[in-house]
C-alpha atoms as a PDB file:
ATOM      1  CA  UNK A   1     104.245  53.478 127.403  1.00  0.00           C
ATOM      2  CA  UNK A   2     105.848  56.802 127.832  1.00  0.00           C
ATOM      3  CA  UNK A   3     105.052  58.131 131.393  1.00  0.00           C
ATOM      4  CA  UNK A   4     103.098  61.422 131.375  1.00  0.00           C
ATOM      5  CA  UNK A   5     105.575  64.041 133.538  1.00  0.00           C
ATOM      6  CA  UNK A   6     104.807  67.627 134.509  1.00  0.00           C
ATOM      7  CA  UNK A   7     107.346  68.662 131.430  1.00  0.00           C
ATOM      8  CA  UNK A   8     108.280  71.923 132.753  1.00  0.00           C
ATOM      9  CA  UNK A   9     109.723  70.590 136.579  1.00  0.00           C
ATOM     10  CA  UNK A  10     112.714  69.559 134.116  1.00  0.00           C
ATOM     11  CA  UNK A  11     114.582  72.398 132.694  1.00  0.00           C
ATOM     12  CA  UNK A  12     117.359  72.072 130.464  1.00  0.00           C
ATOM     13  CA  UNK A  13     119.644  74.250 129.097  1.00  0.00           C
ATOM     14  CA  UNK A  14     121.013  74.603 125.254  1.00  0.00           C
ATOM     15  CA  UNK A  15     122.311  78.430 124.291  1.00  0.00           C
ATOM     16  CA  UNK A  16     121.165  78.999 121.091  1.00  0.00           C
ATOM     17  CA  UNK A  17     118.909  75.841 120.628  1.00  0.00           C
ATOM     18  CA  UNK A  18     116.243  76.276 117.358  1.00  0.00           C
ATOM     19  CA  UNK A  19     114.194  72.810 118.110  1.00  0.00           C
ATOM     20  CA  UNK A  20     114.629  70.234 115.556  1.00  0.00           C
ATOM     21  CA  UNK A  21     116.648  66.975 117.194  1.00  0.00           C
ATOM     22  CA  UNK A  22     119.505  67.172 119.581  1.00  0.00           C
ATOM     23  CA  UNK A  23     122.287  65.768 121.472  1.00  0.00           C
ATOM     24  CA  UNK A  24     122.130  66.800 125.056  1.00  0.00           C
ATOM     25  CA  UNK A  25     126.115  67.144 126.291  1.00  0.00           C
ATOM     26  CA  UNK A  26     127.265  64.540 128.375  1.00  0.00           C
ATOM     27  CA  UNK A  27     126.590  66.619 131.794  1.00  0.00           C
ATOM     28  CA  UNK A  28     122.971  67.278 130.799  1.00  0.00           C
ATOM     29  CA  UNK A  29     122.833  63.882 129.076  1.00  0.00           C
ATOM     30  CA  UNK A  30     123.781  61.868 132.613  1.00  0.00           C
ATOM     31  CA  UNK A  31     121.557  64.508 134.533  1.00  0.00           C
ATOM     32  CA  UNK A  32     118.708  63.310 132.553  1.00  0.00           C
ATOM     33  CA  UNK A  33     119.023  59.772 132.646  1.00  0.00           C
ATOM     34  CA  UNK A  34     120.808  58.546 135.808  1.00  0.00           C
ATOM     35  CA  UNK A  35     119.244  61.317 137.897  1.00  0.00           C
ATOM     36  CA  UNK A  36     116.086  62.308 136.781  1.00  0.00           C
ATOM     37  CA  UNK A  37     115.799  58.801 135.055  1.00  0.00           C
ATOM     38  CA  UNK A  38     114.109  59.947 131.940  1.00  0.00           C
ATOM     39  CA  UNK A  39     113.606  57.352 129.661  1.00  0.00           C
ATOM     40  CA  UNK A  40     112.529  57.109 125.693  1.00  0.00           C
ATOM     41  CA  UNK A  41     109.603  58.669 124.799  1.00  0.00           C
ATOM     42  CA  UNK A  42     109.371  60.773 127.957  1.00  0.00           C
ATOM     43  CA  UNK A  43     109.617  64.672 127.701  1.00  0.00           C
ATOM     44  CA  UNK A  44     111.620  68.093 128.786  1.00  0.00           C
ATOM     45  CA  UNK A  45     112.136  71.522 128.293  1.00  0.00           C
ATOM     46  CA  UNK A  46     114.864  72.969 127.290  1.00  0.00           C
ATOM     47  CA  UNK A  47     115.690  77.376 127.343  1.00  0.00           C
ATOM     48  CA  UNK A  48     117.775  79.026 124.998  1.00  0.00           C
ATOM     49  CA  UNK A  49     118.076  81.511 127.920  1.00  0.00           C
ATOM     50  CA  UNK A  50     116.513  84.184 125.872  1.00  0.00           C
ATOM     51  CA  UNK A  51     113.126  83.426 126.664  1.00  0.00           C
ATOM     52  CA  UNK A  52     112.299  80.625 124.295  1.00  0.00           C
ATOM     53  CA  UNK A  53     110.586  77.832 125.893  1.00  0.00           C
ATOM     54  CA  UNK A  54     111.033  74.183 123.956  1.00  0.00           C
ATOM     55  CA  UNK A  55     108.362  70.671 124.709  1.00  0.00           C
ATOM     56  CA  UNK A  56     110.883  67.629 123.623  1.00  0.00           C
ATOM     57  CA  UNK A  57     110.533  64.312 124.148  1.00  0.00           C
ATOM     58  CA  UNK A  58     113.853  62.237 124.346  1.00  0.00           C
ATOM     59  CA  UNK A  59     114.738  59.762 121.503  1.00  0.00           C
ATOM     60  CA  UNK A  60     117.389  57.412 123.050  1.00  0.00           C
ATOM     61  CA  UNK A  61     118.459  57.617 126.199  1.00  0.00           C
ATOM     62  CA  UNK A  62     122.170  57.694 126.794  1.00  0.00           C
ATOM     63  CA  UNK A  63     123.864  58.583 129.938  1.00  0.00           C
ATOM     64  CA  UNK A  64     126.669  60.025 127.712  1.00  0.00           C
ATOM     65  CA  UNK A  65     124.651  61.226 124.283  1.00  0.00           C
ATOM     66  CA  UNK A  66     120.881  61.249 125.216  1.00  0.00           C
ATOM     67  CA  UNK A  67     119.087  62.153 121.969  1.00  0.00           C
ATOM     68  CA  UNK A  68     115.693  64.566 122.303  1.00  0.00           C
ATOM     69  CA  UNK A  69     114.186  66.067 119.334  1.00  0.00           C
ATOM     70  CA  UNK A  70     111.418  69.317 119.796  1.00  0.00           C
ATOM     71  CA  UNK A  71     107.863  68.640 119.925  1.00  0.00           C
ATOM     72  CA  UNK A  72     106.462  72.406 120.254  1.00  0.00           C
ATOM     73  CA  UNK A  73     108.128  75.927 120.569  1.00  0.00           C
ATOM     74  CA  UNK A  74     106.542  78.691 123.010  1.00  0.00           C
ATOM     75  CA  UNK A  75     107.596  81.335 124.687  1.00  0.00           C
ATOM     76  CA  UNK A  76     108.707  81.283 128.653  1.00  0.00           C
ATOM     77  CA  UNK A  77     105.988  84.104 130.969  1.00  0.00           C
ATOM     78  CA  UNK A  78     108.729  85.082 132.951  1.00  0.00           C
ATOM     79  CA  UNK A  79     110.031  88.187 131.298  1.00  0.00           C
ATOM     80  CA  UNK A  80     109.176  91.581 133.471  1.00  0.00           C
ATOM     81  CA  UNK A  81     108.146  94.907 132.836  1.00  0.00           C
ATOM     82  CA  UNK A  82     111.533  96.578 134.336  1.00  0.00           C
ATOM     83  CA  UNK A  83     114.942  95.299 134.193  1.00  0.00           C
ATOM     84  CA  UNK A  84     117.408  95.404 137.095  1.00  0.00           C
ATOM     85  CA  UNK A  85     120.952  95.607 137.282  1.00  0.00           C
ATOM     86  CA  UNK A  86     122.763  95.421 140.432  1.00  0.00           C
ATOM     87  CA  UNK A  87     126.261  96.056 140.045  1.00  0.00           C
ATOM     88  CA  UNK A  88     128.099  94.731 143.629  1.00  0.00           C
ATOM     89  CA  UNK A  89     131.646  94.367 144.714  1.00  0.00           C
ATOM     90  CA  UNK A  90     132.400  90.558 145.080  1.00  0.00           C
ATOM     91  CA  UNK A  91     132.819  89.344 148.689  1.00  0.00           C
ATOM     92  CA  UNK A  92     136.655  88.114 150.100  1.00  0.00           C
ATOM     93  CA  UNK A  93     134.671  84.779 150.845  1.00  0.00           C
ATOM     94  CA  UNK A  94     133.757  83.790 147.121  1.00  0.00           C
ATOM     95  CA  UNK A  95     131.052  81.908 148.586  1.00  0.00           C
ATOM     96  CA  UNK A  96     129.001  84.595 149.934  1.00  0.00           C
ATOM     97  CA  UNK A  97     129.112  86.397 146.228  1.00  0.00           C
ATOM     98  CA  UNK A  98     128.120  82.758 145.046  1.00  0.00           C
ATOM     99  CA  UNK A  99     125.329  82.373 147.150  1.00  0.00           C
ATOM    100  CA  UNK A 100     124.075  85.745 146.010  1.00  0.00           C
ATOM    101  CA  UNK A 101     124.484  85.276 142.900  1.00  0.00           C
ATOM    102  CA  UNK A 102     121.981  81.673 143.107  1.00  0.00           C
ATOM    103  CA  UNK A 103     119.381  83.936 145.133  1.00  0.00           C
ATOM    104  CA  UNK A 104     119.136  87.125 143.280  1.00  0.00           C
ATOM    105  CA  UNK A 105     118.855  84.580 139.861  1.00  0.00           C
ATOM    106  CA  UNK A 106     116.126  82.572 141.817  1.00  0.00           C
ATOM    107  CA  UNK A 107     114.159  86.028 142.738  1.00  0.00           C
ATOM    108  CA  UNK A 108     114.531  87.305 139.453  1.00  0.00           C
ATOM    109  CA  UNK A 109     117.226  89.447 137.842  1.00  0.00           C
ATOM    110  CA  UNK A 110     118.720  90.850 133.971  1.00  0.00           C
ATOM    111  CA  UNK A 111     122.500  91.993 134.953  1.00  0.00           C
ATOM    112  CA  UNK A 112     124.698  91.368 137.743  1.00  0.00           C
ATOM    113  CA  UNK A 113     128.204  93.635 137.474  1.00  0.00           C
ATOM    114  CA  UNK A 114     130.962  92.505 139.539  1.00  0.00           C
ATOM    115  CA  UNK A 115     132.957  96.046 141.137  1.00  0.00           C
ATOM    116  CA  UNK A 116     136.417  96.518 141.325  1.00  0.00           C
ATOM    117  CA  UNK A 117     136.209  99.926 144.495  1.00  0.00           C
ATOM    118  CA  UNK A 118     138.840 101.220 146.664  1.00  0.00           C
ATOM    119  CA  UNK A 119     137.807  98.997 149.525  1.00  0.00           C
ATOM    120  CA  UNK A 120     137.635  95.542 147.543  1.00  0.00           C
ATOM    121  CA  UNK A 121     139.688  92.647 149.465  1.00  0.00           C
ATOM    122  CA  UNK A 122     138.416  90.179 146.575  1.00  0.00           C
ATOM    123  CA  UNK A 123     140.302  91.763 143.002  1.00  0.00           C
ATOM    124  CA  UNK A 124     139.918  88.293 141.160  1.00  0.00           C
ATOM    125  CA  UNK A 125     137.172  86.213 140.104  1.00  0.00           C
ATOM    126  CA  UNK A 126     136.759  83.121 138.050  1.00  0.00           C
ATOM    127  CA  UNK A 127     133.869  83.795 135.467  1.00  0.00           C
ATOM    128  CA  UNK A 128     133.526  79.898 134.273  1.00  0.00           C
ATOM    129  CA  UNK A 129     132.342  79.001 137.790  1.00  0.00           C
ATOM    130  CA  UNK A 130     129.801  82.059 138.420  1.00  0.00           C
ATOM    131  CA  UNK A 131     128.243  81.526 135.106  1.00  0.00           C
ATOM    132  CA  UNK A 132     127.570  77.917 136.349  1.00  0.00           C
ATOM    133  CA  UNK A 133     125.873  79.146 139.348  1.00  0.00           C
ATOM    134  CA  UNK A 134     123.548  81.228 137.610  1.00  0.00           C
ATOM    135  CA  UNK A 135     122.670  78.640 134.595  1.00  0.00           C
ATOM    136  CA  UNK A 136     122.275  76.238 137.546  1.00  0.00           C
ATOM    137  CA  UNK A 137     120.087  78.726 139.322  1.00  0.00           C
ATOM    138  CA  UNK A 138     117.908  79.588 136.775  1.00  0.00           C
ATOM    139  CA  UNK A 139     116.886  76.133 135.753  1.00  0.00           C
ATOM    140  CA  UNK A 140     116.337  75.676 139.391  1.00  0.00           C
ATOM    141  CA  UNK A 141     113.800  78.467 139.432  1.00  0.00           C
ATOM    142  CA  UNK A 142     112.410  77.643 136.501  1.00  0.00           C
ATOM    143  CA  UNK A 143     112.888  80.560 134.664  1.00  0.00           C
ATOM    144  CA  UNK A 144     113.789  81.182 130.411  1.00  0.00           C
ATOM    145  CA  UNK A 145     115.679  84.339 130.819  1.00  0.00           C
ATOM    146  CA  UNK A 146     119.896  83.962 131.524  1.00  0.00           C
ATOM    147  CA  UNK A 147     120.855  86.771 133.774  1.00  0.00           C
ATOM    148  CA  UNK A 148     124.051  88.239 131.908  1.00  0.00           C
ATOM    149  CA  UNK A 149     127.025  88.203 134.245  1.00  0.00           C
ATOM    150  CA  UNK A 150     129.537  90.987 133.393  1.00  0.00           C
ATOM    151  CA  UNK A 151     133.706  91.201 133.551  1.00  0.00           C
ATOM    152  CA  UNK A 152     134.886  93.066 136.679  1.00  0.00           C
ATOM    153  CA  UNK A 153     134.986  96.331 136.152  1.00  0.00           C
ATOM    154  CA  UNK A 154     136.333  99.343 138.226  1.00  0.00           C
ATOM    155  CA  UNK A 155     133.616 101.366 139.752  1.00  0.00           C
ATOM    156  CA  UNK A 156     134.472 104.830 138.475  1.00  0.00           C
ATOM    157  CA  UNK A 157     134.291 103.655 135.030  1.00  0.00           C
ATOM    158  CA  UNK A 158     131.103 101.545 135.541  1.00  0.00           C
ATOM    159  CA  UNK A 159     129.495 105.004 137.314  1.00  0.00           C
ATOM    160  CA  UNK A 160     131.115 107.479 134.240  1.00  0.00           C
ATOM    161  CA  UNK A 161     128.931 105.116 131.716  1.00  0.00           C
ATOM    162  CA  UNK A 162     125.758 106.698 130.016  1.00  0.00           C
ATOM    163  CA  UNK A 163     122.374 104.578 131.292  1.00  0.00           C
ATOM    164  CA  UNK A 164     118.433 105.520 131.187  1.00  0.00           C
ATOM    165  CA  UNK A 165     117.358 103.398 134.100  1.00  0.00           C
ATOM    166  CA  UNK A 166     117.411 104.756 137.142  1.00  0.00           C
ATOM    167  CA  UNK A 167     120.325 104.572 139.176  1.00  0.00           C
ATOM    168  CA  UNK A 168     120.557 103.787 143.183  1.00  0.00           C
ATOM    169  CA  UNK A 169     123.631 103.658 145.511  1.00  0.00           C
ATOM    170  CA  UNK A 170     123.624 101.726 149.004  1.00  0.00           C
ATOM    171  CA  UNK A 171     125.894 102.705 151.499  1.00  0.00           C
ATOM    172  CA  UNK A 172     126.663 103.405 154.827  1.00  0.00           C
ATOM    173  CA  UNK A 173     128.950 106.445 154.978  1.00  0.00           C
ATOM    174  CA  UNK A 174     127.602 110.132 155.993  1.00  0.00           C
ATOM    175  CA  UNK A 175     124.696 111.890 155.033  1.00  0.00           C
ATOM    176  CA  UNK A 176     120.744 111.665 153.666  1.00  0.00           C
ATOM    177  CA  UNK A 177     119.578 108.776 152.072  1.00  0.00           C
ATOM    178  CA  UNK A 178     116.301 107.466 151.450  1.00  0.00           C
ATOM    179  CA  UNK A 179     114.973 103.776 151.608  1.00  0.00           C
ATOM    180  CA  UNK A 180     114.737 102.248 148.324  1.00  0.00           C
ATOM    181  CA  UNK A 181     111.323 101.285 147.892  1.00  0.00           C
ATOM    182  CA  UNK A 182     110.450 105.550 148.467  1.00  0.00           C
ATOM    183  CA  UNK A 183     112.916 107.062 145.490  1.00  0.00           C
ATOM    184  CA  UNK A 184     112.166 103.779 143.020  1.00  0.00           C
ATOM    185  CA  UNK A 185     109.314 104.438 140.556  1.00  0.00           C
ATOM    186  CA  UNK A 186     107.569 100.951 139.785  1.00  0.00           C
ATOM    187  CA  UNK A 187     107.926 100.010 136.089  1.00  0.00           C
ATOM    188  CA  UNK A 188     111.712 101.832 135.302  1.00  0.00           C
ATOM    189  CA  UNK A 189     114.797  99.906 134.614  1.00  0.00           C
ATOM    190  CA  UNK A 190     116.965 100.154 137.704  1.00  0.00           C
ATOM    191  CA  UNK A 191     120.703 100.208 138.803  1.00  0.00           C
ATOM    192  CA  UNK A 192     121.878  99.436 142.196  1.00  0.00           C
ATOM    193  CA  UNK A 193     125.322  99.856 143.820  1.00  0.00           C
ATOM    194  CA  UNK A 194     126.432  97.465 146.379  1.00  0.00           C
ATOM    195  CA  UNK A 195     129.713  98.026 148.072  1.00  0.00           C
ATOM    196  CA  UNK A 196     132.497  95.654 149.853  1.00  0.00           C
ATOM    197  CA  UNK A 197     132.790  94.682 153.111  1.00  0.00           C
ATOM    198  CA  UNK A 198     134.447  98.059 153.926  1.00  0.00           C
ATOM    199  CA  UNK A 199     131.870 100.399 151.909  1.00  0.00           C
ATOM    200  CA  UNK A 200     132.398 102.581 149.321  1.00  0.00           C
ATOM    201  CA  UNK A 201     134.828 105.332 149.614  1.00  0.00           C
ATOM    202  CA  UNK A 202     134.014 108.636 150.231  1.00  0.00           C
ATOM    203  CA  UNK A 203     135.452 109.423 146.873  1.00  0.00           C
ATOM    204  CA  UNK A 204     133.233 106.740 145.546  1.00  0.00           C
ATOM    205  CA  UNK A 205     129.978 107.905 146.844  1.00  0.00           C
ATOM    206  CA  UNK A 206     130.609 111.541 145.671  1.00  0.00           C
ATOM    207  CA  UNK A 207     131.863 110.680 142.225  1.00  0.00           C
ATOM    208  CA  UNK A 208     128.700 107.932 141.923  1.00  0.00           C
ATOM    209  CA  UNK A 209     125.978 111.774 143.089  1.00  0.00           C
ATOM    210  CA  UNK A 210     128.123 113.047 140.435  1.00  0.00           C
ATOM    211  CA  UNK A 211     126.749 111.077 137.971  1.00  0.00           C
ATOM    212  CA  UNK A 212     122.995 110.979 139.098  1.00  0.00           C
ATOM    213  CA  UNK A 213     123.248 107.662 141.320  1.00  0.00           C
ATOM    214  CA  UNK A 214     120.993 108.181 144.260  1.00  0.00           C
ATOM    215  CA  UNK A 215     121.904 107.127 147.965  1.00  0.00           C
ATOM    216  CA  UNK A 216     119.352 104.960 149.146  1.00  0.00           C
ATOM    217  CA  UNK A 217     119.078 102.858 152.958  1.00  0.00           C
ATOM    218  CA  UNK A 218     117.977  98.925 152.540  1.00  0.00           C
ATOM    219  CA  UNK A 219     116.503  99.144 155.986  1.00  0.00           C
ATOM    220  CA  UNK A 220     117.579  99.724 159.545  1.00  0.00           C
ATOM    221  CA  UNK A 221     120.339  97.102 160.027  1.00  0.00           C
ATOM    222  CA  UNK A 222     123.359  96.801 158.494  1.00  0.00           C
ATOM    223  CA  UNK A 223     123.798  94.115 155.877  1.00  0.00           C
ATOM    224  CA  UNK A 224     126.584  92.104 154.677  1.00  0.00           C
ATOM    225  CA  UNK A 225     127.467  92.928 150.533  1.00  0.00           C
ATOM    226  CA  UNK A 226     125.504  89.707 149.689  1.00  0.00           C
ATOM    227  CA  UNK A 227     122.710  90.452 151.606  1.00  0.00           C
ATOM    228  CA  UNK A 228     122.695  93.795 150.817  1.00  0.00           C
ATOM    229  CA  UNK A 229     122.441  93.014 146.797  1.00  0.00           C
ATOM    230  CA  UNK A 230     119.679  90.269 147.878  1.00  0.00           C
ATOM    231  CA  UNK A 231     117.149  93.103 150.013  1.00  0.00           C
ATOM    232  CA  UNK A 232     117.895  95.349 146.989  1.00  0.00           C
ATOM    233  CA  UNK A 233     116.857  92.893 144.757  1.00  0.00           C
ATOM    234  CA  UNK A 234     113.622  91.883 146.330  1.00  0.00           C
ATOM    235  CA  UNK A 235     112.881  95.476 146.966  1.00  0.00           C
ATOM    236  CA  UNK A 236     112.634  96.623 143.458  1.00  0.00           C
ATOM    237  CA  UNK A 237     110.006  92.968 142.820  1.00  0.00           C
ATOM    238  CA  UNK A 238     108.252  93.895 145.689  1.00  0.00           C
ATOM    239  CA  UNK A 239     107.240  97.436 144.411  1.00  0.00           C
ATOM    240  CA  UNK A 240     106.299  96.563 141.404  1.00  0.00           C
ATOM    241  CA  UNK A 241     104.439  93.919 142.681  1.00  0.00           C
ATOM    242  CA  UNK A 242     102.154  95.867 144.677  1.00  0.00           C
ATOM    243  CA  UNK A 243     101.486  97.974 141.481  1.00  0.00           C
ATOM    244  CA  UNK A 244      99.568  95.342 140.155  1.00  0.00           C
END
């Protein structure tokens, strides 16, 4: 008899997945059978990452080709009023931009931008491996939405593109700024700059006013780049959630 499982605890993921039956690859196929120990008859979910939410129940299972076929298509409840984009220059330990990566997925977030600035002492990622973190991150949170990870890209063109949400700039160098949870409005889309270990350049700060990017404090102490993008991250949840 097939055991009765709390379905959604195991969350699988197939981009582009329409229901009907399935081979599971052979990572997810081992995952499900020699870890989780999911046998015939018992039942998953599976994302597309786009929000769709899929009941299966597996066929055969193989550690190597573990068959599933859909039983019921839904919808995930996990999609948010406001999007957020936090666009952060990666760390010289790739570690620490790893590890932010996992928690700002796990907390909840649409578009992560890797920055090239004048200051960066990391000029070379490895996209594969991030966008194994995240998938890996979101199924851990349970969550239907994939956050999309973008190419490095140099600041002053990221800051020189047209956006509607509103934009935000942490840093650490002279003059006013604000804290963030004052100068967001709960609700709108918003951007957030994150600098390297060494800041944004002067240049860099100016040029990102320039283009309507607001300077905003994350509190009194001073925060490494990956904890930085973290605080911003909660910050924008946390306002919204207390709009409820």
């Amino acid at each position: 008899m097939a055991r009765l499982l709390p379905t959604f605890m195991y969350l699988f993921y197939v981009p582009r997945f329409d229901g009907g039956d399935y081979l599971l690859p052979e990572e997810e196929s081992r995952h499900c059978v020699k870890v989780l120990r999911l046998a015939a008859g018992d039942c998953l979910s599976i994302t597309d990452g786009r929000g769709g939410l899929f009941l299966c129940r597996v066929v055969r299972a193989d550690a190597k080709r573990c068959e599933i076929t859909c039983v019921e298509r839904t919808k995930g409840d996990d999609r948010r009023a406001f999007g957020l984009h936090v666009a952060v220059a990666p760390t010289k330990n790739i570690e620490r931009f790893e590890w932010f990566l996992e928690k700002c997925t796990e907390v909840g977030i649409d578009e992560v931008t890797p920055l090239l600035c004048d200051r960066s002492e990391r000029r070379i990622i490895h996209p594969d491996r991030l966008e194994k973190i995240i998938v890996a991150a979101m199924k851990q949170s349970l969550k239907t939405y994939l956050p999309a990870l973008h190419p490095l890209t140099p600041v002053r063109e990221f800051l020189r593109r047209p956006r509607e949400s509103s934009g935000f700039i942490a840093h650490c160098g002279e003059g006013e700024r604000q804290p963030l949870h004052r100068l967001y409005s709960p609700g709108r889309d918003a951007v957030i700059l994150i600098g390297p270990e060494g800041d944004f350049s002067p240049d860099e700060i100016r040029l990102a006013a320039d283009n309507g990017f607001l300077p905003v404090s994350l509190g009194q102490s001073r925060l490494r780049t990956e904890t930085a993008g973290i605080v911003a991250c909660h910050t924008i949840h946390l306002v919204n959630a207390m709009e409820r």
